[in-house]
Protein backbone atom coordinates (compact mmCIF):
# COMPACT_ATOMS: atom_id res chain seq x y z
CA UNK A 1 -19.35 -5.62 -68.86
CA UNK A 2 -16.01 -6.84 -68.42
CA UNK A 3 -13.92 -8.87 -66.10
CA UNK A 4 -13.31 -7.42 -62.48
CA UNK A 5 -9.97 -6.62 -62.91
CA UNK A 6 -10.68 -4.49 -66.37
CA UNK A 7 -13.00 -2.99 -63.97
CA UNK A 8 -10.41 -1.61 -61.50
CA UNK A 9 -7.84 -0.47 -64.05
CA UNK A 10 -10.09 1.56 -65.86
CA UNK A 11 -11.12 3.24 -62.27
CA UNK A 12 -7.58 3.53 -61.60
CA UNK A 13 -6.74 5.15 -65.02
CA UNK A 14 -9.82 7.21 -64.51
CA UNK A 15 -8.64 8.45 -61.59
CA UNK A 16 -4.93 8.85 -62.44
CA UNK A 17 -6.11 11.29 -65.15
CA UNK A 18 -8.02 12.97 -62.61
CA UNK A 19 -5.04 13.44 -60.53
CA UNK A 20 -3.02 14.96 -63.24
CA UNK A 21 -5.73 17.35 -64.16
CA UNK A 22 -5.89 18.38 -60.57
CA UNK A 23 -2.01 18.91 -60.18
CA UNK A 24 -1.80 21.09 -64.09
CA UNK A 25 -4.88 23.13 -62.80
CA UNK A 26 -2.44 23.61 -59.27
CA UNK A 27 0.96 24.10 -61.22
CA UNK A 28 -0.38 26.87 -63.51
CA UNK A 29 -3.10 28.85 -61.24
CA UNK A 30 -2.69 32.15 -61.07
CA UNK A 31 -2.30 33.75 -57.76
CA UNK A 32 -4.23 37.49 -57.78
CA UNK A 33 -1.13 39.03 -55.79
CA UNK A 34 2.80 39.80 -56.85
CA UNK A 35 5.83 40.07 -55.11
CA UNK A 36 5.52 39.57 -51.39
CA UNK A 37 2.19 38.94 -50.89
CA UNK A 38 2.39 35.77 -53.93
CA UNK A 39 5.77 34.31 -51.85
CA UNK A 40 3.59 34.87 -48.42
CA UNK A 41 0.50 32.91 -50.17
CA UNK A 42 3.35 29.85 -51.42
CA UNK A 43 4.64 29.71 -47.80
CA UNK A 44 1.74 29.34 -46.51
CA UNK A 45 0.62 26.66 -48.33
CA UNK A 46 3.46 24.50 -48.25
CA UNK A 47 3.35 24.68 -44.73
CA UNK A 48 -0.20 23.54 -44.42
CA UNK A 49 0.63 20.68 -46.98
CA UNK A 50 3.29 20.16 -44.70
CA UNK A 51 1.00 20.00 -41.57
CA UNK A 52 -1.31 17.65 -43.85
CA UNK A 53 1.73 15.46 -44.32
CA UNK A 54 2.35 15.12 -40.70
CA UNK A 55 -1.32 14.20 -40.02
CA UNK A 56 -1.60 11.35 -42.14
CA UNK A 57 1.60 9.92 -41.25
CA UNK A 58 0.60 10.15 -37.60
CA UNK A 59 -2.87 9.03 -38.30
CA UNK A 60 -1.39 6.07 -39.84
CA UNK A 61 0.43 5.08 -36.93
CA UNK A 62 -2.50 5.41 -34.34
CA UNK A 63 -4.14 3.25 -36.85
CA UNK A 64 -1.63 0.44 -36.97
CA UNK A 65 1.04 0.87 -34.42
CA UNK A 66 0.08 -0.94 -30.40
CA UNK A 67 -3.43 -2.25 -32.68
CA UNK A 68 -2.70 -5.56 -30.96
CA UNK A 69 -4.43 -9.37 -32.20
CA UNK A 70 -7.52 -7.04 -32.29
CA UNK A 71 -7.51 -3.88 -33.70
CA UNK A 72 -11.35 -3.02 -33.29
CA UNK A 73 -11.44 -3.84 -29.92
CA UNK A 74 -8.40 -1.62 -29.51
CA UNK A 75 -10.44 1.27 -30.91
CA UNK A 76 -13.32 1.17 -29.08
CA UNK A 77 -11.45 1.01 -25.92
CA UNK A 78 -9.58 4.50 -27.84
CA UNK A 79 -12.87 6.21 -28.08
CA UNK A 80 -14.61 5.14 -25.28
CA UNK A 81 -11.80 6.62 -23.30
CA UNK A 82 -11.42 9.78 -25.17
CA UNK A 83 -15.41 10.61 -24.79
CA UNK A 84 -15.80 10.30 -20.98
CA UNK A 85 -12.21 11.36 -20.00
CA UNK A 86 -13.53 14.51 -17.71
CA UNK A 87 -11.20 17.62 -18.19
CA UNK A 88 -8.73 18.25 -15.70
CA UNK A 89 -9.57 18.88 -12.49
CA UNK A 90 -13.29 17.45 -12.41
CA UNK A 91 -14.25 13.67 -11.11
CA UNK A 92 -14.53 10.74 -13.08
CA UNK A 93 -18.08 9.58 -13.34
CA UNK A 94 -18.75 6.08 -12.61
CA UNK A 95 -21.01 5.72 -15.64
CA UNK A 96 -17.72 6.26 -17.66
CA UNK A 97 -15.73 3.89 -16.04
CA UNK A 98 -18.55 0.99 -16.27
CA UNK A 99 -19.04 1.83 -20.19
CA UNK A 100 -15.19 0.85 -20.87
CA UNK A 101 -14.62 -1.74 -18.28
CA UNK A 102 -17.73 -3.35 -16.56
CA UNK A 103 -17.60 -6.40 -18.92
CA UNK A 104 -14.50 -7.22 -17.63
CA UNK A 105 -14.08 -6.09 -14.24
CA UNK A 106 -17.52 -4.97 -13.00
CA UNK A 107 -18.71 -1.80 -10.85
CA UNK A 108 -16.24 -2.01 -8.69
CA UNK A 109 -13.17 -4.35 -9.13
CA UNK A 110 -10.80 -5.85 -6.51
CA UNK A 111 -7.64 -4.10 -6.54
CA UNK A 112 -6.28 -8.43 -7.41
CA UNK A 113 -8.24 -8.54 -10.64
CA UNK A 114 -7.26 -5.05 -11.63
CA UNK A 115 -3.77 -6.26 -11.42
CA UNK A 116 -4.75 -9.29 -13.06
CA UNK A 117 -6.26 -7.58 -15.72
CA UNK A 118 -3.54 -5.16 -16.55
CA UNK A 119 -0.53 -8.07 -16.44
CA UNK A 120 -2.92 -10.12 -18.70
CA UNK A 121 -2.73 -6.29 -21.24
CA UNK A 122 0.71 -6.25 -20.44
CA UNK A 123 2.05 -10.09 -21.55
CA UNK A 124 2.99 -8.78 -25.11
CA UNK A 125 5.14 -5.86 -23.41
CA UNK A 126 2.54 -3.39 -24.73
CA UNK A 127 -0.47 -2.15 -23.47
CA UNK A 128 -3.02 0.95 -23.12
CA UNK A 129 -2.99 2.64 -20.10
CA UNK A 130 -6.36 5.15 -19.79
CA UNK A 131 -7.61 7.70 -17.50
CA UNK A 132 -10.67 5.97 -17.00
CA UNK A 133 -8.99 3.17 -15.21
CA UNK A 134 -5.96 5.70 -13.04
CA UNK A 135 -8.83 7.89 -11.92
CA UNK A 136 -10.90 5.12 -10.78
CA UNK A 137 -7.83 3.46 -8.99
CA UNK A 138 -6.65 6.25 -7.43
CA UNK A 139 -10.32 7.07 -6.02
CA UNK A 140 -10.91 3.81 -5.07
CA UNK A 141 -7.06 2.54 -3.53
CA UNK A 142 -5.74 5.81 -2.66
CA UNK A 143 -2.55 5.25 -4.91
CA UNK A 144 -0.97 3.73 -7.89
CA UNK A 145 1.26 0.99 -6.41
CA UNK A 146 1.89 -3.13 -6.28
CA UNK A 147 -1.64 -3.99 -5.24
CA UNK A 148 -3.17 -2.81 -8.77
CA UNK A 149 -0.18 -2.41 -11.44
CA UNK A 150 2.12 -5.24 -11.92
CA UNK A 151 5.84 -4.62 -10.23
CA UNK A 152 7.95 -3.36 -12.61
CA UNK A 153 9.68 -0.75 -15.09
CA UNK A 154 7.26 1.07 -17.71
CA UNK A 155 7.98 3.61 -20.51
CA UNK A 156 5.14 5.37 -20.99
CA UNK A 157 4.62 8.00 -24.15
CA UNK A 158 1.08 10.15 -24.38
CA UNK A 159 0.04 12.59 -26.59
CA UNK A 160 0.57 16.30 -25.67
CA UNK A 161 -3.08 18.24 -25.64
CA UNK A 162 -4.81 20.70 -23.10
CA UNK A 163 -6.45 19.71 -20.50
CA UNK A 164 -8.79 22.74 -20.10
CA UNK A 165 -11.89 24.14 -21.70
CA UNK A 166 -13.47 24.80 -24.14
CA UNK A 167 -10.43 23.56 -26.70
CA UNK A 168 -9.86 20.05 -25.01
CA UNK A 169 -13.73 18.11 -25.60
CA UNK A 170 -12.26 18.59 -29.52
CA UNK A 171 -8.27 18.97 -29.36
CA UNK A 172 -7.80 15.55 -27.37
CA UNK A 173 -8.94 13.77 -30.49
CA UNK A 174 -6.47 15.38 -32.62
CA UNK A 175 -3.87 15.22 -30.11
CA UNK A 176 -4.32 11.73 -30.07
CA UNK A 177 -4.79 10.76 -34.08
CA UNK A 178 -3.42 13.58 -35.74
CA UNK A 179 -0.96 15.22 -33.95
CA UNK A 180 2.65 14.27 -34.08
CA UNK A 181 4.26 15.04 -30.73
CA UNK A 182 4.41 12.45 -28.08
CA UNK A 183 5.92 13.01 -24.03
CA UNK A 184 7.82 9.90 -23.18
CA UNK A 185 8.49 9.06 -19.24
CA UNK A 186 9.20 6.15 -17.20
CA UNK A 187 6.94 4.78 -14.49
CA UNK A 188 8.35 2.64 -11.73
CA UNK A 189 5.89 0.47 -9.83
CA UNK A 190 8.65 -0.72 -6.94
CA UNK A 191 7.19 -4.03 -4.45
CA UNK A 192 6.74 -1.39 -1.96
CA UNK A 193 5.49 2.23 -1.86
CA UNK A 194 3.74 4.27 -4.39
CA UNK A 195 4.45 4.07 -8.27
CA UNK A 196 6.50 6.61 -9.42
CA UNK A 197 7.62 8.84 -12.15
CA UNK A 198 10.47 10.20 -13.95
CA UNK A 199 9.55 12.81 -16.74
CA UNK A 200 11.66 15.49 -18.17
CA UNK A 201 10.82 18.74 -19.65
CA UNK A 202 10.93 22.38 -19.63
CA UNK A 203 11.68 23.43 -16.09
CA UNK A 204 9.07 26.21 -16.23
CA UNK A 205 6.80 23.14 -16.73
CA UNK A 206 7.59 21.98 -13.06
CA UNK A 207 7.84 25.34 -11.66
CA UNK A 208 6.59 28.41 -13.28
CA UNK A 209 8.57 30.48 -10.67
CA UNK A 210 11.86 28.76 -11.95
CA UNK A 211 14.69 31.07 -12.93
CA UNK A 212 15.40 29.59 -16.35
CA UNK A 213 12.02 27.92 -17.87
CA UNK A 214 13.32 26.92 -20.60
CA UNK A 215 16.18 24.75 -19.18
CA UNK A 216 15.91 20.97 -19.29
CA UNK A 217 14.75 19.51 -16.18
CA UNK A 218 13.44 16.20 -14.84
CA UNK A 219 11.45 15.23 -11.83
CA UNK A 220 10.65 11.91 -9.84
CA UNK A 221 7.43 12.24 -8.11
CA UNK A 222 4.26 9.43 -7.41
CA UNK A 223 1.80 8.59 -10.36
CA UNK A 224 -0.94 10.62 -8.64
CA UNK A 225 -3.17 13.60 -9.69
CA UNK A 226 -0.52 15.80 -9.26
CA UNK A 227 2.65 14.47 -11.35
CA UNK A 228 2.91 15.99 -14.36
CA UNK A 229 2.25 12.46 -16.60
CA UNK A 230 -0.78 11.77 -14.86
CA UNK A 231 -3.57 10.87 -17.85
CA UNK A 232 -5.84 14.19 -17.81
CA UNK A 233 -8.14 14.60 -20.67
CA UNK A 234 -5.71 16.34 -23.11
CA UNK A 235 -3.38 13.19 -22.16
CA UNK A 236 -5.95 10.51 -21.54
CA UNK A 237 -4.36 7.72 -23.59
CA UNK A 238 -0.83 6.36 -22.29
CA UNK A 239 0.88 3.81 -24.73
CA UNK A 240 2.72 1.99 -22.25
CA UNK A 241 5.87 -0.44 -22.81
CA UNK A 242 7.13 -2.79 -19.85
CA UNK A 243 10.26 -3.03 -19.67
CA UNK A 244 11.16 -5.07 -16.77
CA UNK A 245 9.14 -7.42 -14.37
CA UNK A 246 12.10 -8.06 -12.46
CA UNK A 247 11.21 -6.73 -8.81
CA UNK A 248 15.25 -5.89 -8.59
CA UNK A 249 15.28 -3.81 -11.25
CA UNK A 250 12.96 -1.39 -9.53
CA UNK A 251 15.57 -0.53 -6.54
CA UNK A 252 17.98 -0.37 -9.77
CA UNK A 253 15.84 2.08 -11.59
CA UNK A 254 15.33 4.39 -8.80
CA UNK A 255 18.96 4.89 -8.08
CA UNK A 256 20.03 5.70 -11.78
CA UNK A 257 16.67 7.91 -12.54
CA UNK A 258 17.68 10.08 -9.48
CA UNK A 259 21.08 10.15 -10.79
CA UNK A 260 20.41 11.12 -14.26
CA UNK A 261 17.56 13.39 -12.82
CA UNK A 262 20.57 15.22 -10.38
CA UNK A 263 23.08 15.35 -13.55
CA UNK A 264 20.28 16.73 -15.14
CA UNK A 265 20.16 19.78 -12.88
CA UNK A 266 23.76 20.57 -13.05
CA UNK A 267 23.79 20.38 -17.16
CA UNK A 268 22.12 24.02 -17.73
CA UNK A 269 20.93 22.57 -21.17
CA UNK A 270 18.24 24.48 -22.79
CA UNK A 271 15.07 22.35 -24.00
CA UNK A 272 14.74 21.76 -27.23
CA UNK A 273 12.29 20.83 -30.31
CA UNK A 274 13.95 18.36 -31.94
CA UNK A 275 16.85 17.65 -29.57
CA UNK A 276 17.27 17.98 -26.89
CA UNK A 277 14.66 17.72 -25.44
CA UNK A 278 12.64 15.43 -22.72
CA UNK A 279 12.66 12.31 -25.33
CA UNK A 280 15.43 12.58 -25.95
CA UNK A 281 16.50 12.03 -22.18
CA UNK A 282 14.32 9.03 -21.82
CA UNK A 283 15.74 7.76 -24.79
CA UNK A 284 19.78 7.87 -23.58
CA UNK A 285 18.98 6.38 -19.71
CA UNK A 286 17.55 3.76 -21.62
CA UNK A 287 20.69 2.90 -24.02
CA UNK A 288 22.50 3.88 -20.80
CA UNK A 289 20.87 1.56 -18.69
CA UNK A 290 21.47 -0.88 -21.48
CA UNK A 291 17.84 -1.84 -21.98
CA UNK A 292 18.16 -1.01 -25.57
CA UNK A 293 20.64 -0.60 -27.99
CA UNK A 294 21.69 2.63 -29.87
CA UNK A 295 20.38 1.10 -33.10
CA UNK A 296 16.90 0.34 -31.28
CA UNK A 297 16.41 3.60 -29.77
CA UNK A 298 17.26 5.39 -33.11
CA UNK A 299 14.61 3.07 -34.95
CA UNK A 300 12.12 2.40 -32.46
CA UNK A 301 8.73 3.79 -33.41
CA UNK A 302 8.73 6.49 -31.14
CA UNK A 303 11.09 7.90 -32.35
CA UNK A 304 9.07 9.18 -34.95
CA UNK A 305 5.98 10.24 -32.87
CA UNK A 306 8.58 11.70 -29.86
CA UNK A 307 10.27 13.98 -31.56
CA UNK A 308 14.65 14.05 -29.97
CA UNK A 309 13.62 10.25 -28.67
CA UNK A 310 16.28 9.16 -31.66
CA UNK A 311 19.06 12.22 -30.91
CA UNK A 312 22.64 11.36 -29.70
CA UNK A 313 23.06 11.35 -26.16
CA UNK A 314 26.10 13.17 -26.27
């Protein structure tokens, strides 16, 4: 029979010749077309190998990036969200809310021990933030503010999906595992008032009406059903990084954030893919603010899933 570990290289070699096999039969198929039409059929597949490329690596990093001290747990609280997120527009049912969260807050929690349970998320800085638990908030308190999300400063970065039918009961699972963009904002929860937002993006994103829709833009508005980084279905999932718990900071926040949001307005920069773009904003009030350094922001994770998050600020 063998030992174990004659076992596994002879699989391996097995499958190494495989491989090769596989890539000879690639390298010298013939295509049934000529000129144009052979170079249209190469394109195309190198750019769905290229797509493929992008989906693993993303996969990958849903699969082992915010995982936490328990990475199963961390997935069924993933899928759990994803199935009963409604699509946007329509009420969260209860019976969705009590699958992900009755355990460990019950029917219907205090608005004390859902703060307690987020800051208890949020001690290692980074947490999951789901529609499950905004919607039910927000139709139970009113509001996002103090009494149910610790006081602080937040970058938040969700996947970009529809929100609509019929695409989004499918698409929000790729948008979430296999898709590579992620829209990065900044939530301030201040010790008084409503929690609120800073996002950036195309200005016919804000305002379809708006004379230049492509221009960069940014807007501060409350974490409610109607900002644009409210978790919908296509965006039910919010990886969310605290910052700050300082309650100081918040008043701090506020005044740069309308500052950058004003010198945004003036710029006339056009949005753009790679950079730049809304991340990319994020990323420079951040270095600016001197809550990271240029180094970090270049090689912080998101800057691979948030495409411009990494860009120079200048």
């Amino acid at each position: 029979m063998g030992s174990v570990r004659d076992r596994l290289w002879q699989a391996l070699a097995r499958t190494r010749a495989v491989g090769r096999g596989v890539l000879e039969r690639w390298r010298h198929a013939k295509h049934p077309w000529h000129g144009w039409r052979r170079w249209a059929v190469i394109a195309g597949e190198a750019t769905a190998g290229l797509i493929l490329v992008f989906a693993v690596v993303n996969l990958t990093l849903s699969l082992t990036t915010f995982r936490g001290d328990h990475p199963s747990d961390r997935m069924r609280h993933e899928l759990v969200a994803l199935w009963h997120s409604p699509p946007d527009g329509e009420s969260l049912s209860q019976t969705g809310f009590i699958s992900l969260y009755g355990q460990a807050l019950g029917a219907e929690p205090s608005a004390d021990r859902i703060r307690a349970y987020v800051s208890d998320k949020a001690a290692d800085d980074e947490f999951l933030l789901d529609h499950l638990l905004i919607d039910h908030i927000v139709q139970r308190f009113g509001r996002i503010d103090r009494r149910t999300l610790p006081v602080g400063v937040y970058v938040g970065a969700h996947a970009l999906g529809p929100d609509g039918l019929p695409f989004v009961p499918v698409t929000k699972y790729l948008a979430h595992y296999l898709l590579f963009p992620r829209h990065a904002y900044i939530l301030v929860v201040p010790p008084q008032g409503p929690a609120m937002t800073f996002s950036a993006s195309q200005a016919g994103k804000f305002d379809p009406r708006a004379d230049h829709p492509d221009e960069l833009r940014a807007e501060i508005a409350p974490f409610d059903a109607q900002a644009y980084d409210f978790p919908s279905s296509g965006q039910a999932l919010h990886e969310m990084t605290l910052i700050t718990r300082d309650p100081r900071a918040t008043t701090w926040a506020m005044d740069r954030l309308t500052a950058a949001r004003d010198r945004l307005a003036d710029s006339g920069i056009r949005y753009g893919l790679l950079a730049p773009n809304s991340n990319t904003v994020i990323g420079c009030i951040l270095e600016q603010s001197g809550v990271v350094t240029r180094e970090q922001r270049s090689t912080m994770i998101l800057a691979f899933r948030a495409p411009g998050y990494g860009a120079d600020c200048d």
